[in-house]
N, C-alpha and C. Protein backbone atom coordinates (compact mmCIF):
# COMPACT_ATOMS: atom_id res chain seq x y z
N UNK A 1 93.54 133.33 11.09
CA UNK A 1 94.72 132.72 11.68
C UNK A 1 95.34 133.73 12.65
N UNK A 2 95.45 133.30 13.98
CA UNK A 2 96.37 134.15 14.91
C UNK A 2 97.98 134.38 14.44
N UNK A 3 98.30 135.17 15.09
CA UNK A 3 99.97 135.74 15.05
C UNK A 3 100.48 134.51 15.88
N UNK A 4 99.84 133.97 16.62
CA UNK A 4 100.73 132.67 17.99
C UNK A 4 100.53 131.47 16.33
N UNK A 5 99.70 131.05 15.66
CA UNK A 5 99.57 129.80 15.32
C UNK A 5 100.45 130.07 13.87
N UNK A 6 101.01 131.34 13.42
CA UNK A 6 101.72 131.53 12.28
C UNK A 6 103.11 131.23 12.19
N UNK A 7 103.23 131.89 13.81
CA UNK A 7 104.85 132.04 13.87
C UNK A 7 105.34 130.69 14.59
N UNK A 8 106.36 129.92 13.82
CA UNK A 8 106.85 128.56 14.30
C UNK A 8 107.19 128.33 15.75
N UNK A 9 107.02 127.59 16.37
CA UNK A 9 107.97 127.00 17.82
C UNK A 9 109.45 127.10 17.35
N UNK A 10 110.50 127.97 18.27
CA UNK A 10 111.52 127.65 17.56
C UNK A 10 112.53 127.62 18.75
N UNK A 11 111.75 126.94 19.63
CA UNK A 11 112.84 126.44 20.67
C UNK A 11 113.23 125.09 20.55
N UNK A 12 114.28 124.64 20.97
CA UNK A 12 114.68 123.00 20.92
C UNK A 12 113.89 122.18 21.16
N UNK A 13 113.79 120.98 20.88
CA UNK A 13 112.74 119.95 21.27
C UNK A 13 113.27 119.29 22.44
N UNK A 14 114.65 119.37 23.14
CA UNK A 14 115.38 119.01 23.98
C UNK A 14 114.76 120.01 25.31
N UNK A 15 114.22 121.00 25.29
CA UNK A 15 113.26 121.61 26.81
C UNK A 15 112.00 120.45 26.87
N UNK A 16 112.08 120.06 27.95
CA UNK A 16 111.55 119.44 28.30
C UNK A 16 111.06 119.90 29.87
N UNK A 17 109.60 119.50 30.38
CA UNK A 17 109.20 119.99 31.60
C UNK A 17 109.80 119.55 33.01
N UNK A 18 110.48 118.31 32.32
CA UNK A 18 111.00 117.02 33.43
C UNK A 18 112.90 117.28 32.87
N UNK A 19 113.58 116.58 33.83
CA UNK A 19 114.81 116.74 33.90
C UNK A 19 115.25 115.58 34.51
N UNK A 20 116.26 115.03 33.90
CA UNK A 20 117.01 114.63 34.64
C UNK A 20 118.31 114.39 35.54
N UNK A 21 118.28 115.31 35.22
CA UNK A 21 119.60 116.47 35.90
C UNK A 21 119.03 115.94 37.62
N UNK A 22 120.26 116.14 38.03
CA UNK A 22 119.89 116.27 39.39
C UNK A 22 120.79 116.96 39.92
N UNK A 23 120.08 118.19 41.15
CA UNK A 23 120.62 119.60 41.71
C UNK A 23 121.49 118.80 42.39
N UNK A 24 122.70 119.90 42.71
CA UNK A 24 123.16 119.85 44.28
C UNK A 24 122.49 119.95 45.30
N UNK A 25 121.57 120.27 44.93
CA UNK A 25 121.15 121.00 46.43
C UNK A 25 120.26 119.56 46.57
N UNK A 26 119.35 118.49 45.64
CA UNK A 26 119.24 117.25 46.12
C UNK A 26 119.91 116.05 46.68
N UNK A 27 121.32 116.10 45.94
CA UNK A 27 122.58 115.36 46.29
C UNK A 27 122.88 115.95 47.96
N UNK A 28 122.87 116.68 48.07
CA UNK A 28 123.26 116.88 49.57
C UNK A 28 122.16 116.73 50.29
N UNK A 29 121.01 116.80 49.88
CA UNK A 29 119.55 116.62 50.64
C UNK A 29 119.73 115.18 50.94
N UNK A 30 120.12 114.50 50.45
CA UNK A 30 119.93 112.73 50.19
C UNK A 30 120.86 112.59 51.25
N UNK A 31 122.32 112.88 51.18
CA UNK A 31 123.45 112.99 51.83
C UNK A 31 122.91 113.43 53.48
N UNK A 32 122.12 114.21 53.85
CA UNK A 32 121.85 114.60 55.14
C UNK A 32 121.17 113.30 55.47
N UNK A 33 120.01 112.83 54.82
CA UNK A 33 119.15 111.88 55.03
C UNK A 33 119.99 110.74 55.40
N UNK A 34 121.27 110.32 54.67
CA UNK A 34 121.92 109.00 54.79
C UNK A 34 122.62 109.42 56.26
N UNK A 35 123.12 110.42 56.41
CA UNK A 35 123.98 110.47 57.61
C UNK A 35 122.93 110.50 59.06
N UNK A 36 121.67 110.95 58.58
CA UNK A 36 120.72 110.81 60.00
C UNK A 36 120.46 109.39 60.32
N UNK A 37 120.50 108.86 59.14
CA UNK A 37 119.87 107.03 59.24
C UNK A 37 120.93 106.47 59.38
N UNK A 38 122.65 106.72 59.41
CA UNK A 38 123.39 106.10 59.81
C UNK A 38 123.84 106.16 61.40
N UNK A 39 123.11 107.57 61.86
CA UNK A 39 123.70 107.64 63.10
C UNK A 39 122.18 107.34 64.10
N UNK A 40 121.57 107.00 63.39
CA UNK A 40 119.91 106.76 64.07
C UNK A 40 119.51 107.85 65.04
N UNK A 41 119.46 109.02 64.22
CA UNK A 41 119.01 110.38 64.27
C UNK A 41 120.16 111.05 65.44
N UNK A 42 120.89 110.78 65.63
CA UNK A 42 121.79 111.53 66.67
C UNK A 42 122.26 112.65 65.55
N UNK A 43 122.37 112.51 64.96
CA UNK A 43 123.48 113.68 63.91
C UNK A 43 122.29 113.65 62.34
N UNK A 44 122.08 114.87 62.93
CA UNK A 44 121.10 115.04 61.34
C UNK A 44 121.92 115.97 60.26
N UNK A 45 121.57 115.85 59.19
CA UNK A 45 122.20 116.84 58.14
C UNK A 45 121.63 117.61 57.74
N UNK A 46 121.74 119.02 57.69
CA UNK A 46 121.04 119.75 57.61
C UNK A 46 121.57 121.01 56.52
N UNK A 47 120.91 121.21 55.14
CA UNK A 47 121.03 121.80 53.97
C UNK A 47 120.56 123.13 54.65
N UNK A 48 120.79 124.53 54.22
CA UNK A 48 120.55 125.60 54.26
C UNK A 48 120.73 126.63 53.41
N UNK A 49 119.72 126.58 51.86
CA UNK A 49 120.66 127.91 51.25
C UNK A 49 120.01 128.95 51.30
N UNK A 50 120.81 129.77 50.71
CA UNK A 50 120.24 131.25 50.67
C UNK A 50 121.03 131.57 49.30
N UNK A 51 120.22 132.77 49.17
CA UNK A 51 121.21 133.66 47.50
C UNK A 51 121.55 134.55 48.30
N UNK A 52 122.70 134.59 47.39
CA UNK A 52 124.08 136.04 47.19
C UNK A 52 124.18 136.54 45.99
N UNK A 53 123.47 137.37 46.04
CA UNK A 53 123.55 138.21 44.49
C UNK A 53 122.86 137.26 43.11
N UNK A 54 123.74 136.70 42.27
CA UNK A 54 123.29 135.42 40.83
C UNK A 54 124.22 134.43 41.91
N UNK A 55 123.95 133.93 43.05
CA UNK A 55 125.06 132.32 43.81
C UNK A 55 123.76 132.11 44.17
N UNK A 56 123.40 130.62 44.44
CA UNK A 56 123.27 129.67 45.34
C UNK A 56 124.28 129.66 46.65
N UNK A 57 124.08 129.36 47.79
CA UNK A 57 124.71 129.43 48.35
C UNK A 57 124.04 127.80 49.44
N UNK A 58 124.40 127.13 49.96
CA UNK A 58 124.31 125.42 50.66
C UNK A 58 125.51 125.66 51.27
N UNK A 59 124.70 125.72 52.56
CA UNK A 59 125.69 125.83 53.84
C UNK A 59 125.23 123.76 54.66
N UNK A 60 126.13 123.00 54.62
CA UNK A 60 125.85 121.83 54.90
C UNK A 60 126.13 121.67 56.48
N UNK A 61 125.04 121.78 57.73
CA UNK A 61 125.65 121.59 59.33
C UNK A 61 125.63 119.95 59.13
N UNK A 62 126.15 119.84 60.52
CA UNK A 62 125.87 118.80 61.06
C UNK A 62 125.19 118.99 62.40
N UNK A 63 123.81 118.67 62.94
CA UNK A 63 122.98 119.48 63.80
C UNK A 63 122.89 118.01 64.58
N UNK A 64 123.09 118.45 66.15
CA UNK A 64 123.26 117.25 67.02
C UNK A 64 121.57 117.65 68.52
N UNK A 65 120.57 117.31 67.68
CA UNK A 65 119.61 117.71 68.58
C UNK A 65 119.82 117.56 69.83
N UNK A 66 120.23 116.16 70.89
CA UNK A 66 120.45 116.22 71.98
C UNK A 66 121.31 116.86 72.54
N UNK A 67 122.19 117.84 71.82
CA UNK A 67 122.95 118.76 72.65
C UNK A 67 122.59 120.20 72.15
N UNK A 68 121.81 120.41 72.52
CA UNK A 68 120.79 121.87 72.45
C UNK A 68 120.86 122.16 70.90
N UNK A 69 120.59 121.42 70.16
CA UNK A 69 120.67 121.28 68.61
C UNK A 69 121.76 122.21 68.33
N UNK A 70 123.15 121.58 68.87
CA UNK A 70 124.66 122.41 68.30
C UNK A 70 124.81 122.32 66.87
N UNK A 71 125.17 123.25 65.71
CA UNK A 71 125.22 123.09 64.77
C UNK A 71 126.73 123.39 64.37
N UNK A 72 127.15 122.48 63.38
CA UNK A 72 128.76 122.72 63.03
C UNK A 72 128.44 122.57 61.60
N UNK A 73 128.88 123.46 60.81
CA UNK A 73 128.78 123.64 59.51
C UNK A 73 130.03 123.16 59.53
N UNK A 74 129.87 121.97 58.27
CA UNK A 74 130.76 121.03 57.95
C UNK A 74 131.74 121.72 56.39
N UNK A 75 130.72 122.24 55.78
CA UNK A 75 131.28 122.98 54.03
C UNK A 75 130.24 123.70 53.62
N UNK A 76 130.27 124.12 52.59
CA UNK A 76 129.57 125.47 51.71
C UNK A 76 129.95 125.01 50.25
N UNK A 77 128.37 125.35 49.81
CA UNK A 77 128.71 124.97 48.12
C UNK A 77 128.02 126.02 47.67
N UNK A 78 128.89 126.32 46.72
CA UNK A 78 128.39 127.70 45.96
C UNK A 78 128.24 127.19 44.48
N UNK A 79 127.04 127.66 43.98
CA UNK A 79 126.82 127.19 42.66
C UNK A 79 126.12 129.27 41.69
N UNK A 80 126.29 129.24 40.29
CA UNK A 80 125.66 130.28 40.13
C UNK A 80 124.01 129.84 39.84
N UNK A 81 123.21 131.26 39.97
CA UNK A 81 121.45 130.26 40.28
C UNK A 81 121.02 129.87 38.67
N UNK A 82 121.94 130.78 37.79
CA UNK A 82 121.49 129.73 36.78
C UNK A 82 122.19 128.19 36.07
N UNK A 83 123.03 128.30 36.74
CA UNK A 83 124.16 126.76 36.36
C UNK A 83 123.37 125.54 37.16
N UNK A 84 123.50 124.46 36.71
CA UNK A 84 123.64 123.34 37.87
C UNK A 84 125.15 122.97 38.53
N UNK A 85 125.92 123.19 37.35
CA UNK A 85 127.33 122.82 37.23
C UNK A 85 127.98 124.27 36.58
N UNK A 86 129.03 124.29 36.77
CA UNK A 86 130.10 123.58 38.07
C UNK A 86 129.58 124.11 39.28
N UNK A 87 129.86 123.94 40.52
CA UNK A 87 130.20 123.93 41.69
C UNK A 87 131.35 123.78 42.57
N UNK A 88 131.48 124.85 43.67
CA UNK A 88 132.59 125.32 44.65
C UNK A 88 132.11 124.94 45.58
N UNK A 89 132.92 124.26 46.83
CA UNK A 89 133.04 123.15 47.80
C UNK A 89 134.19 124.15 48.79
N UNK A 90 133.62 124.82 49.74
CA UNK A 90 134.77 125.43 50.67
C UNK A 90 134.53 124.44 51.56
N UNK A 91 135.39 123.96 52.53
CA UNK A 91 135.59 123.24 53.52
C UNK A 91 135.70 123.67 54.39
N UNK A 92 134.93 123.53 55.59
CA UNK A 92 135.31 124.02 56.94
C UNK A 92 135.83 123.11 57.98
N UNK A 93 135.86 121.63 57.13
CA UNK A 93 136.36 120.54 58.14
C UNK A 93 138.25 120.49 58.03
N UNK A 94 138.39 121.49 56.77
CA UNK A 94 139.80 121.74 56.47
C UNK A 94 140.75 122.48 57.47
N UNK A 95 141.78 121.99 58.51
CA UNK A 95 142.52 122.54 59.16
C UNK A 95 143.51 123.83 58.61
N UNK A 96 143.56 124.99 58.77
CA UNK A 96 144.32 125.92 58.14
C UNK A 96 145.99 125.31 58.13
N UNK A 97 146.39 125.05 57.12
CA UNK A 97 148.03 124.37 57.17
C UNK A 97 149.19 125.61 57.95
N UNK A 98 149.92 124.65 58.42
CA UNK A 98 151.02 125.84 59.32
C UNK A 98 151.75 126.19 58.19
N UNK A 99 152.30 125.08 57.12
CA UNK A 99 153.02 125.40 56.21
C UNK A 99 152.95 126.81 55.07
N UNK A 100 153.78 127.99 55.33
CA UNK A 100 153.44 128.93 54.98
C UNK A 100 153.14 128.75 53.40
N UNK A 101 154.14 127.90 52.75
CA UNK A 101 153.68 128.10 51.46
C UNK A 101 152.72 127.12 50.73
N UNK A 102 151.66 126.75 51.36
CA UNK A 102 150.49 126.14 51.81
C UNK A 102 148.94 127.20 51.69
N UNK A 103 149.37 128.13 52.77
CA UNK A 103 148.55 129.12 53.01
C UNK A 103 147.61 129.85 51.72
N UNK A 104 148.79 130.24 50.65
CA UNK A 104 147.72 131.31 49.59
C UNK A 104 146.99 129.82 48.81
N UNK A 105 147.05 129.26 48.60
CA UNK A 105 146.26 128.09 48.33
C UNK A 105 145.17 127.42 48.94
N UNK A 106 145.71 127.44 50.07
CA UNK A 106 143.95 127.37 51.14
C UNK A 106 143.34 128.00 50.33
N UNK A 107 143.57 129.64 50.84
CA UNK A 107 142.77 130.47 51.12
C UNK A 107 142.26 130.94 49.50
N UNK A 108 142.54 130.42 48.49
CA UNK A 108 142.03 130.51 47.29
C UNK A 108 141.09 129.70 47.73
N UNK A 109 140.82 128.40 47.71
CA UNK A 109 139.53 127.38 47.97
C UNK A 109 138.72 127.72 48.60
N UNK A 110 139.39 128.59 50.17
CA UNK A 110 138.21 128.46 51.44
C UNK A 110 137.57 129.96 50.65
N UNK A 111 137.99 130.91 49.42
CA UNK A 111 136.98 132.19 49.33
C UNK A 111 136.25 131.41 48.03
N UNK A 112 137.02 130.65 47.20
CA UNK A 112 136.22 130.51 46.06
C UNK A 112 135.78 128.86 46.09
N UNK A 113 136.45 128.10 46.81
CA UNK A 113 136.06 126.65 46.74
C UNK A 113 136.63 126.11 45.64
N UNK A 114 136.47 124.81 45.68
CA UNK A 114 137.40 123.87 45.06
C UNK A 114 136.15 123.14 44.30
N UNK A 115 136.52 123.65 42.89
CA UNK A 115 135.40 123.44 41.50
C UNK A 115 135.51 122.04 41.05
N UNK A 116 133.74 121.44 41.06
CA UNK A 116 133.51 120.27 41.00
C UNK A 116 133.40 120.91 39.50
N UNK A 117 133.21 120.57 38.54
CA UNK A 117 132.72 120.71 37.27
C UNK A 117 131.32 119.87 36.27
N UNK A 118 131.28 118.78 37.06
CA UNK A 118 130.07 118.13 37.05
C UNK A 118 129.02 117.35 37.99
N UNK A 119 127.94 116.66 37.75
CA UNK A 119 127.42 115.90 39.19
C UNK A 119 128.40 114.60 39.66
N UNK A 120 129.10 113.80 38.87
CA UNK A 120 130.09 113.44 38.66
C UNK A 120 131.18 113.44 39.64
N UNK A 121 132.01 114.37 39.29
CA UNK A 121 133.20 115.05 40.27
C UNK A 121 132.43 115.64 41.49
N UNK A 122 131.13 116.78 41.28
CA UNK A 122 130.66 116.95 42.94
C UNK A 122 130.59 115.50 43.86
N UNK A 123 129.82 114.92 43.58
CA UNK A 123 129.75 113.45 44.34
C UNK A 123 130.98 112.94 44.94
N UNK A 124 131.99 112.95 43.83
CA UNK A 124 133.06 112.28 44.18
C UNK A 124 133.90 113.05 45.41
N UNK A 125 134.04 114.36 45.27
CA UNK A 125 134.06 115.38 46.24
C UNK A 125 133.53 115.33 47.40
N UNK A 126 132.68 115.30 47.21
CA UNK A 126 131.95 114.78 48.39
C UNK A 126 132.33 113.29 49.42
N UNK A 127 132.24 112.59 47.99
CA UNK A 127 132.71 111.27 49.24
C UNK A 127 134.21 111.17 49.46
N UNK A 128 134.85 112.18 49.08
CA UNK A 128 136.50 112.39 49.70
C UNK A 128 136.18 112.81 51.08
N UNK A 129 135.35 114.49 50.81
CA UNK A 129 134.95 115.03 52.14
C UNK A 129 134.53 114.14 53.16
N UNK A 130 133.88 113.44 53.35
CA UNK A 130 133.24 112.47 54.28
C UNK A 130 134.22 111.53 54.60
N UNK A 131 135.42 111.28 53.82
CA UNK A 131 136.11 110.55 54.33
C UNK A 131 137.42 111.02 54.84
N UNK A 132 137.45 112.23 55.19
CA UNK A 132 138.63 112.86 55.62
C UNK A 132 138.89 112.48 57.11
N UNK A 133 139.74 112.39 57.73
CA UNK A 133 139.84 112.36 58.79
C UNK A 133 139.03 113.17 60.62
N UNK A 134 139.59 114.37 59.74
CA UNK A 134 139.00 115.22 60.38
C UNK A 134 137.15 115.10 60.28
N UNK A 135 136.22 114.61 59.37
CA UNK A 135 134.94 114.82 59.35
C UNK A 135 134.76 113.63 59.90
N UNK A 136 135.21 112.48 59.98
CA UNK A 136 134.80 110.64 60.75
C UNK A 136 135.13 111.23 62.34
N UNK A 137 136.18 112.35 62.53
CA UNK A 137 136.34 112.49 63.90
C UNK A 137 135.31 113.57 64.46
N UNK A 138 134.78 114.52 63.82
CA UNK A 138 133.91 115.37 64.15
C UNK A 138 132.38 114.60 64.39
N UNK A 139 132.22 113.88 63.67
CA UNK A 139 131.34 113.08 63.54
C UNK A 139 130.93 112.33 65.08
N UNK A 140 132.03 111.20 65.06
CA UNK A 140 131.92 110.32 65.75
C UNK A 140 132.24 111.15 67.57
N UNK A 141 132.46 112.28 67.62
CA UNK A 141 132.59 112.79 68.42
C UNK A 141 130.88 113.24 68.86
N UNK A 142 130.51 113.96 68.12
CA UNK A 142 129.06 114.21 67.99
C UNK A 142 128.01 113.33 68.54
N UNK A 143 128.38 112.21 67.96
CA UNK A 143 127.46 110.53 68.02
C UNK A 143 127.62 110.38 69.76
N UNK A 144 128.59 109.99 69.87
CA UNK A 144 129.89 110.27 71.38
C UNK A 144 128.51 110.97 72.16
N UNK A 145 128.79 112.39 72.08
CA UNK A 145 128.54 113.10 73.16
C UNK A 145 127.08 113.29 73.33
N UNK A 146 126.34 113.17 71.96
CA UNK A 146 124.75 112.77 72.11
C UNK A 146 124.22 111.78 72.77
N UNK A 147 124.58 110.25 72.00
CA UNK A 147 124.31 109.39 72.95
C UNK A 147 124.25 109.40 74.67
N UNK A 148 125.26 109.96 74.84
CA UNK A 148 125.56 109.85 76.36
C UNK A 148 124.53 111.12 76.96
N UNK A 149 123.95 112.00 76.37
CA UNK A 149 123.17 113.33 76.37
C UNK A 149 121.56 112.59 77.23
N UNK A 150 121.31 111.66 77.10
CA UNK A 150 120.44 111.47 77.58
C UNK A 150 120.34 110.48 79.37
C-alpha cells in the first residue's frame, strides 16, 4: 500500500474543477461586447488588466477605431488576485465636485473605489455607471464623431 492511497482526501467535496462563479473580469468582457454591438462597432470596449502587487487591476476604455483608435478609460476595477469578490470601481467618468466638503470623499473612491461586495452589487454598479449622465454623453459623443470619421 502507498503513503498517497493510506492517507484520506481531506479536502471539501465542494472544489470542484468547474465553477460557477463568474469573474469580473468576464462581466466586463460581456459588457465591452454589448456596447460594440450596440454602437455597430463604432465604440468598442476594451478590458485591460494587469497586476499590482496581490490586485487585479481592469482598466475599462472605450476605444473609438475611426478616430485613430482614441482611447478614454471610462473606470478601473480593482479586485485582490485571490478574491473574486469584493471589488473597487474608481470612476473616471466622475466629475471632481467643486463642493469642498465633497472633495475628501471623492478622493477616498477615486484611490480605493467604491466596494461592490458581490457579483450582485458589481453588476448593479455597473449598470448605474452606464447610466450616468456623463458616460451616455461621452458615449454618444464618440458614436457622433466616428460616424462622421469616414
Amino acid at each position: 500500500m502507498s503513503a498517497v492511497t493510506a492517507i484520506p482526501d481531506l479536502w471539501p467535496t465542494t472544489i470542484q474543477p468547474h465553477s460557477n462563479q463568474v469573474t469580473p473580469k468576464a462581466i466586463l468582457q460581456s459588457q465591452a461586447k454589448y456596447l460594440e454591438q450596440r454602437t455597430e462597432g463604432l465604440i468598442i470596449g476594451e478590458v485591460i488588466v494587469r497586476t499590482i502587487g496581490q490586485r487585479l487591476v481592469h482598466d475599462f476604455y472605450l476605444r473609438s477605431p475611426r478616430l485613430d483608435d482614441y482611447r478614454f478609460l471610462m473606470f478601473t476595477v480593482i479586485q485582490l488576485r485571490h478574491e473574486l469578490y469584493p471589488v473597487g470601481i474608481t470612476e473616471e467618468v466622475t466629475l471632481y465636485p467643486e463642493n469642498p466638503a465633497e472633495q475628501e470623499e471623492y478622493m477616498k473612491k477615486k484611490l480605493f473605489g467604491e466596494e461592490c461586495k458581490d457579483e450582485e452589487s458589481f453588476k448593479e454598479r455597473l449598470r448605474q455607471l452606464f447610466l450616468l449622465e456623463r458616460s451616455v454623453r461621452i458615449i454618444d459623443s464618440l458614436v457622433a464623431q466616428s460616424a462622421s470619421a469616414e
